[in-house]
C-alpha atoms as a PDB file:
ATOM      1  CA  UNK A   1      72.077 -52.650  20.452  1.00  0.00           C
ATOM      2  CA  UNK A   2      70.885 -50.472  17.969  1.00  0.00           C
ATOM      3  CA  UNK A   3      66.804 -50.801  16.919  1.00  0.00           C
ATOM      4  CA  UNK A   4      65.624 -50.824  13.847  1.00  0.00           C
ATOM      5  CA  UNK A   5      62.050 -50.862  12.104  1.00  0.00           C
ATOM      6  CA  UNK A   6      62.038 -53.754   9.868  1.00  0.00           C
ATOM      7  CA  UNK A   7      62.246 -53.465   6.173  1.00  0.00           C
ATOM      8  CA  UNK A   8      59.320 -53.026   4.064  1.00  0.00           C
ATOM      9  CA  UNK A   9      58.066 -53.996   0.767  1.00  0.00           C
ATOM     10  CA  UNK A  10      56.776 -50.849  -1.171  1.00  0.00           C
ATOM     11  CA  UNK A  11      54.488 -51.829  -4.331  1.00  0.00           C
ATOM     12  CA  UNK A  12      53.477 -55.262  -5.229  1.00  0.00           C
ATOM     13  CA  UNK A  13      56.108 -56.277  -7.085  1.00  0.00           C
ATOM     14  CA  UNK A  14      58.665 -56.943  -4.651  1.00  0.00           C
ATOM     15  CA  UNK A  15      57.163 -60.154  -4.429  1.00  0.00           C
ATOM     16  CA  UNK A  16      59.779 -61.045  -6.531  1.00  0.00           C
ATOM     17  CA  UNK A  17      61.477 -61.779  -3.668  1.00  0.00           C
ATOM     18  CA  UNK A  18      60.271 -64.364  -1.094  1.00  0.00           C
ATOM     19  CA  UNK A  19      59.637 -63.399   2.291  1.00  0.00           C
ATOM     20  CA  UNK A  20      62.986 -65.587   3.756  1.00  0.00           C
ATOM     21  CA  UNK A  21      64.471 -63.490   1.483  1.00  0.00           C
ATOM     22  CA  UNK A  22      63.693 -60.374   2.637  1.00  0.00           C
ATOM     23  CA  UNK A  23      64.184 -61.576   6.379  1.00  0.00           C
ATOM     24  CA  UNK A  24      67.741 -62.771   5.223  1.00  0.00           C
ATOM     25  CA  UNK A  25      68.588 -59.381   3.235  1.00  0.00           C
ATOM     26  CA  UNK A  26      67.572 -57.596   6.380  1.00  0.00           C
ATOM     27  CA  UNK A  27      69.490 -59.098   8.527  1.00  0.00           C
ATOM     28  CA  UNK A  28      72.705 -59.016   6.921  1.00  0.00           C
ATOM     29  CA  UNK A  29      72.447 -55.581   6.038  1.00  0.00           C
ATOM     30  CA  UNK A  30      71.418 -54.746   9.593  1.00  0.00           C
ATOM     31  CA  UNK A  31      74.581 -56.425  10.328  1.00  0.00           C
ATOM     32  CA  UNK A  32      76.362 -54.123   7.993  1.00  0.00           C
ATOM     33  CA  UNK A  33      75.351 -50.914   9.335  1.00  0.00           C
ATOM     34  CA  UNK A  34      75.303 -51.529  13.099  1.00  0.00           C
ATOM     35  CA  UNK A  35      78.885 -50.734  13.698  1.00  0.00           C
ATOM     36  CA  UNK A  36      78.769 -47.970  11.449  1.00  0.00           C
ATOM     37  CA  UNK A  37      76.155 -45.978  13.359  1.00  0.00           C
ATOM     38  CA  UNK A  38      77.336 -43.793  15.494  1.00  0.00           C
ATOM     39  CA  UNK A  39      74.815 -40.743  15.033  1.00  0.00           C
ATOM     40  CA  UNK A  40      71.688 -43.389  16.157  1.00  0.00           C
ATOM     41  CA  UNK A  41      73.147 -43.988  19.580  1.00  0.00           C
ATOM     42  CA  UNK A  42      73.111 -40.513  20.486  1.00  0.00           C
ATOM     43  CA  UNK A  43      70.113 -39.096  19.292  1.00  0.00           C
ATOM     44  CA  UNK A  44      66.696 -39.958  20.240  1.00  0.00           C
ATOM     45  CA  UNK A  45      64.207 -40.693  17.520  1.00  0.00           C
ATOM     46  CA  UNK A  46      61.544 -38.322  16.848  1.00  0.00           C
ATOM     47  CA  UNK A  47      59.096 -40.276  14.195  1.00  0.00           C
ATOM     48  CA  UNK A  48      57.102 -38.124  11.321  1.00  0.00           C
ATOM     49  CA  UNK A  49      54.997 -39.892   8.047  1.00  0.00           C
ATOM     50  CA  UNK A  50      57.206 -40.176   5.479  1.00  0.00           C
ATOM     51  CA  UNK A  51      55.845 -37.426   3.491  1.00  0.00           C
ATOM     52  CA  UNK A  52      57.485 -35.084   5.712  1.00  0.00           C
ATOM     53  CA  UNK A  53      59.360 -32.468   3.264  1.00  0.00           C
ATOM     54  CA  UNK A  54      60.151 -30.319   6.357  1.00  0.00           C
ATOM     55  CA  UNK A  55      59.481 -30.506  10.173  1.00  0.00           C
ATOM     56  CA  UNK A  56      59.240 -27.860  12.605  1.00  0.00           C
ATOM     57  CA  UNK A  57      61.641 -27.287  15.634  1.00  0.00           C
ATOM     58  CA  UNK A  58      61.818 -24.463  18.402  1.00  0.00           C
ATOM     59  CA  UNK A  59      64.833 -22.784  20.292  1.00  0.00           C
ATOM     60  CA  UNK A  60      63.941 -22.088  23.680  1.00  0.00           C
ATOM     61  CA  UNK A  61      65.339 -19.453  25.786  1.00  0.00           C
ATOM     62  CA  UNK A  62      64.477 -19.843  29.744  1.00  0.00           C
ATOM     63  CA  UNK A  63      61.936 -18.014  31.547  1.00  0.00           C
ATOM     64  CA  UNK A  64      63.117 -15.147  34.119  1.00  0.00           C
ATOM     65  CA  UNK A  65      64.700 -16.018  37.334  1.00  0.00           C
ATOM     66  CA  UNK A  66      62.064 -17.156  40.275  1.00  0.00           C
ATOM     67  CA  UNK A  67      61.635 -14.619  43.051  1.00  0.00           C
ATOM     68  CA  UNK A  68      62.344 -15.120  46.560  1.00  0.00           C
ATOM     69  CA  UNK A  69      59.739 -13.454  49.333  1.00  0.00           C
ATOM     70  CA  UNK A  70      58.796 -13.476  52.791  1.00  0.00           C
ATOM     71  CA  UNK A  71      54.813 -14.116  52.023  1.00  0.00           C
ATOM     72  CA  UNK A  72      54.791 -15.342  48.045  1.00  0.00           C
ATOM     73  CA  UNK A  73      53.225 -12.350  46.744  1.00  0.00           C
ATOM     74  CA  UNK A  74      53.636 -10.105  43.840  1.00  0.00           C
ATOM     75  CA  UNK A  75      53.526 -11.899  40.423  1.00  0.00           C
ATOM     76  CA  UNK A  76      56.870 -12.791  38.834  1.00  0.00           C
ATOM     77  CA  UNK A  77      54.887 -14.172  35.804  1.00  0.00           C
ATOM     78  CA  UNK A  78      56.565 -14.606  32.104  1.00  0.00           C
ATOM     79  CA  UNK A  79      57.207 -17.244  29.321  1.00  0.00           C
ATOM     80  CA  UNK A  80      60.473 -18.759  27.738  1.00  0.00           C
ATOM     81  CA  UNK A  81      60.692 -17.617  24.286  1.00  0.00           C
ATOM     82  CA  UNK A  82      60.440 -20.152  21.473  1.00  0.00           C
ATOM     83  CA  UNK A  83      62.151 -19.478  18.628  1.00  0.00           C
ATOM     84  CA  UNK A  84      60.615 -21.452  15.904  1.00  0.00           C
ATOM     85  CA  UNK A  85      63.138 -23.139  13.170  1.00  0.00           C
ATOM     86  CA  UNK A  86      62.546 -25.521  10.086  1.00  0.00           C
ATOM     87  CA  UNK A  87      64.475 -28.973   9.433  1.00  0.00           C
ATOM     88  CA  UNK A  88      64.843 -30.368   6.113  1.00  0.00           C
ATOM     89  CA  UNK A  89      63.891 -33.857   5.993  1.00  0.00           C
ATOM     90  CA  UNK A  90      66.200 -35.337   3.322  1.00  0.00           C
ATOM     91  CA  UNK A  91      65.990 -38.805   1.407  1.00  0.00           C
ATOM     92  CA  UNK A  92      69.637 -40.839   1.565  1.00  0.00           C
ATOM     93  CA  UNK A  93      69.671 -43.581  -0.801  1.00  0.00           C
ATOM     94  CA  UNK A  94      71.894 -45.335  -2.643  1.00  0.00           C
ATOM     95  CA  UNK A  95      70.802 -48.061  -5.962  1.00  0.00           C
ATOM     96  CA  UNK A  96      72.380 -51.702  -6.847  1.00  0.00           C
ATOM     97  CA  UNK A  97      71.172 -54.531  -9.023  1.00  0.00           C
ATOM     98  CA  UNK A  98      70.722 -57.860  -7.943  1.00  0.00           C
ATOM     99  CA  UNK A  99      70.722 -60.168 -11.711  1.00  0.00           C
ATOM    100  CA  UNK A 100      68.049 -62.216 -11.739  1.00  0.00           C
ATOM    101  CA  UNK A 101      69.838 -65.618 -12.818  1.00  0.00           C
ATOM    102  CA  UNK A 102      71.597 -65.176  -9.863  1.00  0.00           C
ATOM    103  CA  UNK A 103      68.707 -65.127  -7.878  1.00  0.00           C
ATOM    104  CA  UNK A 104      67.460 -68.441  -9.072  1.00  0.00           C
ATOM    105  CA  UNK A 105      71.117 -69.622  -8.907  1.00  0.00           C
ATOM    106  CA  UNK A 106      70.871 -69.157  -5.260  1.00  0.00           C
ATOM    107  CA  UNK A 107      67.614 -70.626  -4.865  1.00  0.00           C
ATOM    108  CA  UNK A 108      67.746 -73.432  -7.671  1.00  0.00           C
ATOM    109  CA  UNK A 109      70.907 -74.831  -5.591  1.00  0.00           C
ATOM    110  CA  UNK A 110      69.664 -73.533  -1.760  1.00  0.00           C
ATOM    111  CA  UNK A 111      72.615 -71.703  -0.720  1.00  0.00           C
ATOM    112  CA  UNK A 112      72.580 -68.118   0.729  1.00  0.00           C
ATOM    113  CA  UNK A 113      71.402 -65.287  -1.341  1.00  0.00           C
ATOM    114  CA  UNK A 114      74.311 -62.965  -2.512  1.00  0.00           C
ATOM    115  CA  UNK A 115      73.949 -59.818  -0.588  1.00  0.00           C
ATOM    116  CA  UNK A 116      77.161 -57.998  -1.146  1.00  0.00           C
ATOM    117  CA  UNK A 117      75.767 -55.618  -3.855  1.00  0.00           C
ATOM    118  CA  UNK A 118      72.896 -54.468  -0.849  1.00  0.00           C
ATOM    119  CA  UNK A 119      74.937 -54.582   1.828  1.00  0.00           C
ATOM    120  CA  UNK A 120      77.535 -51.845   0.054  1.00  0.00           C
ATOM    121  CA  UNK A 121      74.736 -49.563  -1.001  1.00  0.00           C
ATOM    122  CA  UNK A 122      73.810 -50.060   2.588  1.00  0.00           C
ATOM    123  CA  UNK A 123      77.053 -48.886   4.279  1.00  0.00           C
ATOM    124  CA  UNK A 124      77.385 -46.148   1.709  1.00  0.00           C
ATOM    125  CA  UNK A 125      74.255 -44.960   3.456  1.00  0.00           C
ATOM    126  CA  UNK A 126      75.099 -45.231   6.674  1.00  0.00           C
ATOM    127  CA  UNK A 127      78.018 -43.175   5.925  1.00  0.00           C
ATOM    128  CA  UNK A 128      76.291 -40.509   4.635  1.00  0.00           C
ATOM    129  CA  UNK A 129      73.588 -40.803   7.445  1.00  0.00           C
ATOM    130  CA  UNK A 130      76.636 -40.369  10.216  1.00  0.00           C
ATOM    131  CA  UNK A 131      77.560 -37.344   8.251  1.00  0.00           C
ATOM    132  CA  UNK A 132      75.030 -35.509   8.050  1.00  0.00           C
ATOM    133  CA  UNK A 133      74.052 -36.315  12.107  1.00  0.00           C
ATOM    134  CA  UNK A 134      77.282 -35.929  13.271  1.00  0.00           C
ATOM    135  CA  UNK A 135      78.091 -33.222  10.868  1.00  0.00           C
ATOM    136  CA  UNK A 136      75.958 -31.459   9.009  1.00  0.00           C
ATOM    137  CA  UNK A 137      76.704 -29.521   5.791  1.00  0.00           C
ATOM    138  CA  UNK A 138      80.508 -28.770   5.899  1.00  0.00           C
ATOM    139  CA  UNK A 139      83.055 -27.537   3.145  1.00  0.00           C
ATOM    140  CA  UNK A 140      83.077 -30.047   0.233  1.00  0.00           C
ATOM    141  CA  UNK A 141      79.462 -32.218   1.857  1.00  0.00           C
ATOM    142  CA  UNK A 142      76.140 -30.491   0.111  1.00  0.00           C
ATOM    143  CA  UNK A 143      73.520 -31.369   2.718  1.00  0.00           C
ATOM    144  CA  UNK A 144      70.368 -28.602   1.950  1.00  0.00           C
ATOM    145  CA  UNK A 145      72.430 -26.832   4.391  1.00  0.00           C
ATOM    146  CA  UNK A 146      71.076 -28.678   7.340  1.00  0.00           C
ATOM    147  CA  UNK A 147      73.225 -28.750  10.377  1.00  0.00           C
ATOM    148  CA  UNK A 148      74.449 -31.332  12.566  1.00  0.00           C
ATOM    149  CA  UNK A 149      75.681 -31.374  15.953  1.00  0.00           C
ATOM    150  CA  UNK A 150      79.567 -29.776  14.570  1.00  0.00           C
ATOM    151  CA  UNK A 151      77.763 -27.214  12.945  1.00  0.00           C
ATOM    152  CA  UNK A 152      74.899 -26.149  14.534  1.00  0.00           C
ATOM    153  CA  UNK A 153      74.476 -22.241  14.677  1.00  0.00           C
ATOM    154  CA  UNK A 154      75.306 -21.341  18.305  1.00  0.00           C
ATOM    155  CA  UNK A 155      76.870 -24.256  20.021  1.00  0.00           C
ATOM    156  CA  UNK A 156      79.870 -23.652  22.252  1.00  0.00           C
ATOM    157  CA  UNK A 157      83.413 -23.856  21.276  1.00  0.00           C
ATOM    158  CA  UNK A 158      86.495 -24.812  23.520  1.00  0.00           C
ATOM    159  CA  UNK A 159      89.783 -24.127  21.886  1.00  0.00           C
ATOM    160  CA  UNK A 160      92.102 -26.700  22.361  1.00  0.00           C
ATOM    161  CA  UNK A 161      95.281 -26.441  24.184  1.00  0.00           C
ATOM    162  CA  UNK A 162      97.237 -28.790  21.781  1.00  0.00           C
ATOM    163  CA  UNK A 163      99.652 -31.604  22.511  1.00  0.00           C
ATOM    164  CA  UNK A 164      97.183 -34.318  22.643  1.00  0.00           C
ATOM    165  CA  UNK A 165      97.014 -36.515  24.696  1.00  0.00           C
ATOM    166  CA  UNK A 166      98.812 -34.941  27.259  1.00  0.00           C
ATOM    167  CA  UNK A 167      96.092 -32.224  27.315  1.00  0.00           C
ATOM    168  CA  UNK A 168      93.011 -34.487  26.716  1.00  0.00           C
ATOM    169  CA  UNK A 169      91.626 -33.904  30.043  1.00  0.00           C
ATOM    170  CA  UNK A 170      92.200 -30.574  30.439  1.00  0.00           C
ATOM    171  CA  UNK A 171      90.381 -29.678  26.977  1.00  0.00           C
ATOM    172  CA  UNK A 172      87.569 -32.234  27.882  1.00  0.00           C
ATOM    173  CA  UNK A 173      87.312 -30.559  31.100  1.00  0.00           C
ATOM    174  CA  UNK A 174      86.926 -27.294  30.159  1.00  0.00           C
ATOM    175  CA  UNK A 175      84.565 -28.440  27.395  1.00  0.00           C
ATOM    176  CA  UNK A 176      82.304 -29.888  30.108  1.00  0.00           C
ATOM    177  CA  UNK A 177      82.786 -26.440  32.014  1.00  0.00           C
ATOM    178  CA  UNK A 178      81.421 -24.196  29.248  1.00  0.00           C
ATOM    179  CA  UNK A 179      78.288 -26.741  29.216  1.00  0.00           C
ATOM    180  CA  UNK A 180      77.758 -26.549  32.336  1.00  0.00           C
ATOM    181  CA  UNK A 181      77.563 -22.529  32.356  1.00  0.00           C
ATOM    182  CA  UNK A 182      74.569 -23.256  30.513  1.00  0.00           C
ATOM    183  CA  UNK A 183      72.815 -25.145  32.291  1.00  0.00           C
ATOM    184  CA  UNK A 184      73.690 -28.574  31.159  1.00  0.00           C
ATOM    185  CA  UNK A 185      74.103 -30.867  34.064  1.00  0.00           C
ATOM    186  CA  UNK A 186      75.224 -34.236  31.562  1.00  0.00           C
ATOM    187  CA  UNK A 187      75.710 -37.131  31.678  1.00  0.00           C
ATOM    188  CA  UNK A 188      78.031 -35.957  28.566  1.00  0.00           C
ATOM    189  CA  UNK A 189      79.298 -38.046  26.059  1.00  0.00           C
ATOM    190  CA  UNK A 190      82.476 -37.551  24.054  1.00  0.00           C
ATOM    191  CA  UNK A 191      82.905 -37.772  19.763  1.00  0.00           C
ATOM    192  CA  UNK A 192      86.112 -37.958  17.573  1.00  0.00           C
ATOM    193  CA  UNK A 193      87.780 -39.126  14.684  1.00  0.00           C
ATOM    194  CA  UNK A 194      90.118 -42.681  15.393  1.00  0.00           C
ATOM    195  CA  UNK A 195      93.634 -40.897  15.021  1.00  0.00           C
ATOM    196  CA  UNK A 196      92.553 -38.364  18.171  1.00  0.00           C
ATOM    197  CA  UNK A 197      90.920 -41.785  20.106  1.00  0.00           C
ATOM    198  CA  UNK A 198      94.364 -43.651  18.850  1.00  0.00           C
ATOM    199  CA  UNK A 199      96.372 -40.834  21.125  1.00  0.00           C
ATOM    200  CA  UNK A 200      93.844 -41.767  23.913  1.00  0.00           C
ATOM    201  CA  UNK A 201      95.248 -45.083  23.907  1.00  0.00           C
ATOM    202  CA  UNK A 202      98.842 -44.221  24.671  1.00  0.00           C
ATOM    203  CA  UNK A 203      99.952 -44.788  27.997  1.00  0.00           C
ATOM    204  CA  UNK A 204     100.297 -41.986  30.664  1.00  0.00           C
ATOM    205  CA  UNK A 205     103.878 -41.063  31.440  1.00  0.00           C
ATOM    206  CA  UNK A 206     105.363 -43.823  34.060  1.00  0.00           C
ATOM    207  CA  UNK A 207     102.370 -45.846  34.151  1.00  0.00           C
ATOM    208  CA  UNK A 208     100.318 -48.415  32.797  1.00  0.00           C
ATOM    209  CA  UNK A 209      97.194 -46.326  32.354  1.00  0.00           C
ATOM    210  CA  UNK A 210      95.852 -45.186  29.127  1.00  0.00           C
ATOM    211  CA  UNK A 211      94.258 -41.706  28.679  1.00  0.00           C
ATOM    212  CA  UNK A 212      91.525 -43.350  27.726  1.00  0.00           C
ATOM    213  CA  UNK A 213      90.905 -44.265  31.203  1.00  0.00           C
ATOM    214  CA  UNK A 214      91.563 -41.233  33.004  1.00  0.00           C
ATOM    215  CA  UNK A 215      89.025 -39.190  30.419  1.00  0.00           C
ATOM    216  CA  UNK A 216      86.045 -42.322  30.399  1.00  0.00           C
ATOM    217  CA  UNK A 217      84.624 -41.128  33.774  1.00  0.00           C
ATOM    218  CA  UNK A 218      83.883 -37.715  32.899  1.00  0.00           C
ATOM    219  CA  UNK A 219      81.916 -38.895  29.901  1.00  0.00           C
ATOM    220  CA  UNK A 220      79.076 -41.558  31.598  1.00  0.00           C
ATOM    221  CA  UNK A 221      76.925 -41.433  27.824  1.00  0.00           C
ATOM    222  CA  UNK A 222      79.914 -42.481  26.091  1.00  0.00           C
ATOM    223  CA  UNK A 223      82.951 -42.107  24.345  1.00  0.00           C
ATOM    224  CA  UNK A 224      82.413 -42.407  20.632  1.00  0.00           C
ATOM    225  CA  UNK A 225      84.701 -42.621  17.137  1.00  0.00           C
ATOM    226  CA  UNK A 226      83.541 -42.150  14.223  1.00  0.00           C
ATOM    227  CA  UNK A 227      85.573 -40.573  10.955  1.00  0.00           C
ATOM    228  CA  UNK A 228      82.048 -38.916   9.801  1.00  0.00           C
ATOM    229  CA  UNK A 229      83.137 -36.165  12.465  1.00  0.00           C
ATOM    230  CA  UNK A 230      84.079 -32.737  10.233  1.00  0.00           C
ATOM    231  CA  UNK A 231      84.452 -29.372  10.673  1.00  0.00           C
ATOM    232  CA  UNK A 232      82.090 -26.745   9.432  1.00  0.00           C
ATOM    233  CA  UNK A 233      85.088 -25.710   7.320  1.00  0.00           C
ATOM    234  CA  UNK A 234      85.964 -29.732   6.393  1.00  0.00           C
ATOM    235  CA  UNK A 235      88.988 -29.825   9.153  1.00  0.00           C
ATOM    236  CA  UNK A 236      89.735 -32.895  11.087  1.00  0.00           C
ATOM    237  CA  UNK A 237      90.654 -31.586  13.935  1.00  0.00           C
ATOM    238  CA  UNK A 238      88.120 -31.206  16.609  1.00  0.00           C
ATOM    239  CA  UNK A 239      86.226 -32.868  18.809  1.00  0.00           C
ATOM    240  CA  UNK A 240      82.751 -32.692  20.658  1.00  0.00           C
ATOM    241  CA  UNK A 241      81.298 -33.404  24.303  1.00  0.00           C
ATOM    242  CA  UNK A 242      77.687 -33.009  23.891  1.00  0.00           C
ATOM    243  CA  UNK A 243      74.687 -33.731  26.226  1.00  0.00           C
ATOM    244  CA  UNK A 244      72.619 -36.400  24.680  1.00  0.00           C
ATOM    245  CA  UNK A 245      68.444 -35.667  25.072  1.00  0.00           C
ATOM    246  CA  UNK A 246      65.772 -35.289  23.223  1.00  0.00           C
ATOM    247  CA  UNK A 247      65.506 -31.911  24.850  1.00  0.00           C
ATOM    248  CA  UNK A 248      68.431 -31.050  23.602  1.00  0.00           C
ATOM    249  CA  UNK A 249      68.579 -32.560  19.855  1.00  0.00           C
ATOM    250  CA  UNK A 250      67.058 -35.196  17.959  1.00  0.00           C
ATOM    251  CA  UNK A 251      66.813 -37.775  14.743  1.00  0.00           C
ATOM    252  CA  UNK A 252      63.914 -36.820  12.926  1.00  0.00           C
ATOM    253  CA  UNK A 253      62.741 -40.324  11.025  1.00  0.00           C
ATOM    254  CA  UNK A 254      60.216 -40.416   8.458  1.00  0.00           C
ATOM    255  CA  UNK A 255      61.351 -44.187   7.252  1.00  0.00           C
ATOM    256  CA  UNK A 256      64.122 -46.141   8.620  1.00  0.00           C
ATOM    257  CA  UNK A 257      66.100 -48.404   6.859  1.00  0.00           C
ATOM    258  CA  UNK A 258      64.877 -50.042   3.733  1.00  0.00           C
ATOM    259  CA  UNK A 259      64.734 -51.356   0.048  1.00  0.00           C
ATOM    260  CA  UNK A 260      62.631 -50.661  -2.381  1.00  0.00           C
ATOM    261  CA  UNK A 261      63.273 -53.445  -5.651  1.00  0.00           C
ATOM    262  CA  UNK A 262      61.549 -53.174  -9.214  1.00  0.00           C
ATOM    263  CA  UNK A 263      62.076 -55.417 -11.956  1.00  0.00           C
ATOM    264  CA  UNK A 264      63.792 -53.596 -15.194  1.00  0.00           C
ATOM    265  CA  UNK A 265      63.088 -54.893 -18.992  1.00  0.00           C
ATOM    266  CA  UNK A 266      65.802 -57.155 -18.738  1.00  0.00           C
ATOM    267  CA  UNK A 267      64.668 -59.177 -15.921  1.00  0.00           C
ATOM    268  CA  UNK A 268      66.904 -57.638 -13.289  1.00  0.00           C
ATOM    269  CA  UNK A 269      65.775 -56.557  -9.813  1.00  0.00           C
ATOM    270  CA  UNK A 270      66.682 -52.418  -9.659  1.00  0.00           C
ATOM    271  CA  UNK A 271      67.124 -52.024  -6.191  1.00  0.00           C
ATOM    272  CA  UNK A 272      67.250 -48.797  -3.661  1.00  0.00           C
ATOM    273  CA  UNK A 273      68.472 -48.392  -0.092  1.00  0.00           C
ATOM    274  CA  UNK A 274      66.966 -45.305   1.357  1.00  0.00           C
ATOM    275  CA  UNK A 275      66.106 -44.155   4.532  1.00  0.00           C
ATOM    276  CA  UNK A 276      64.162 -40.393   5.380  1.00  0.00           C
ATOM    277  CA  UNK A 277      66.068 -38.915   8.233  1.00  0.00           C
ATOM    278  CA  UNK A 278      67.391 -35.898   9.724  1.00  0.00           C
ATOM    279  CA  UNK A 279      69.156 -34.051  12.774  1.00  0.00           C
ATOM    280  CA  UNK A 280      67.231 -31.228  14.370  1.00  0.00           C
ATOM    281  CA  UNK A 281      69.364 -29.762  17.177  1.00  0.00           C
ATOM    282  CA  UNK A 282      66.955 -27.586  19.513  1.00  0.00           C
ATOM    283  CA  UNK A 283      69.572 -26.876  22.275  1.00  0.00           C
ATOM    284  CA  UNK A 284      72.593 -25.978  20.414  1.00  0.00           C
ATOM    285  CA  UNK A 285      74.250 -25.319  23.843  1.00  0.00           C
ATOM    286  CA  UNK A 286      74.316 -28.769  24.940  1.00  0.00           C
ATOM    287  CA  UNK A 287      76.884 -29.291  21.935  1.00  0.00           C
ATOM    288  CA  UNK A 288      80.916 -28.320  22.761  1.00  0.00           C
ATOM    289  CA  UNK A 289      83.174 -28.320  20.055  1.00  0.00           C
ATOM    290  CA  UNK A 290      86.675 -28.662  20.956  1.00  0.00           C
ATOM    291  CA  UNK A 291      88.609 -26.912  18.356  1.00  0.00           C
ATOM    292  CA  UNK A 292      91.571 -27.161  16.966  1.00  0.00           C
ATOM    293  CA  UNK A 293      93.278 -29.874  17.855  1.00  0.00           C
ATOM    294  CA  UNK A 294      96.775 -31.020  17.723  1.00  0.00           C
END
């Protein structure tokens, strides 16, 4: 189950709205987004105030081998470098109206508030919220040019050997290999779009096994789908095994989830969902991109 900080009311005129109200508008837009939210169940949460315009990240590079000796002595003394990078911090939102007779319609004859105007400006940011995670800036996305995990400057790449599925576990594999070169021990987990995950559902050859099944245990932190996954150049047609930590890349949250709702001059509640969030990859070699699949 995904957590999330419960809304708030910003300014004093969101009392508008009565406080079962609010509980039920969080709820089912909570509901909403859950399934959508891929991004949030791989990277840990690093919280900031929401005034936040940028946050500061390092790249590390490791410290010189250890020495081996008879008695201990001599000094073999240095430090990893930290190569110190800025993340953007970003504001998604996206408005809706709720009319205001129909908010006394609800309450004047105690049925359910209508929540279908939130709850779309609520998946429309969760979209763009897997995007930019997941993602990044790509061809055709403007992002502030902050990367996600398929575009982060210096992660590995695995080209593919085509022919999905038959080649699924070989390209996974050897994914996992070039990880593990660098240090990255896993558990990994596995992301990509539903038509690559729909090959991983066809049987193997004389059997009643799915490829899904023969690929799950290398991948003990999950196998994920989401169709937020681009390339850096728009393409559909890669895939990534990554090494979930907060060592190795994180969601930067200055506020979760919420909605911010104003009354207009024609008695209408003007309503935002916006959340302050952003990816800040520190170990771009925990991230594999399998390219160019077919």
């Amino acid at each position: 189950m995904i957590a999330m900080q419960p809304f708030r009311r910003v300014g004093q005129d969101t009392a508008l709205l009565t406080d079962d109200e609010l509980i039920y508008i969080e709820t089912r837009t909570v509901e909403t987004v859950r399934p959508m939210l891929v991004g949030r169940r791989l990277f840990p949460v690093f919280t900031v105030p929401a005034g936040c315009i940028t946050v500061r990240g390092y790249r590390r590079t490791d410290m010189s081998q250890a020495r081996i000796s008879l008695y201990g002595q001599g000094k073999n003394k240095d430090r990893s470098i930290k190569t110190p990078f800025d993340v953007t911090v970003p504001v998604i939102h996206k408005e809706f109206t709720l009319n205001w007779r129909d908010l006394l319609a609800t309450r004047n004859q105690s049925i359910p508030l209508d929540t279908q105007e939130i709850e779309n400006a609520a998946r429309q940011v969760a979209e763009e919220e897997d995007k930019l995670l997941l993602s990044g800036e790509y061809t055709g996305f403007r992002a502030l040019g902050i990367e996600g995990l398929a575009t982060a400057t210096n992660r590995n790449t695995e080209a593919s050997a085509g022919a999905w599925p038959a080649n699924a576990l070989a390209d996974c594999s050897d994914a996992i290999a070039e990880l593990e070169a660098d240090g990255h021990q896993g558990p990994y987990a596995l992301i990509l779009r539903s038509d690559w995950a729909a090959k991983l559902r066809q049987l193997v050859s004389n059997t009643a096994t799915m490829y899904q099944a023969v690929i799950n245990p290398l991948f003990q932190a999950g196998v994920y789908v989401s169709d937020n996954l681009y390339t850096s150049a728009g393409g559909t047609d890669s895939a990534l095994v990554v090494e979930p930590s907060q060592e190795n890349f994180e969601m930067v949250v200055g506020t979760d989830l919420s909605v911010f709702t104003k009354q207009d001059e024609d008695m209408n509640l003007q309503g935002k969902v916006f959340e302050i969030i952003s990816p800040r990859v520190k170990r771009p070699a925990s991230i594999c991109e399998i390219t160019g699949l077919t």
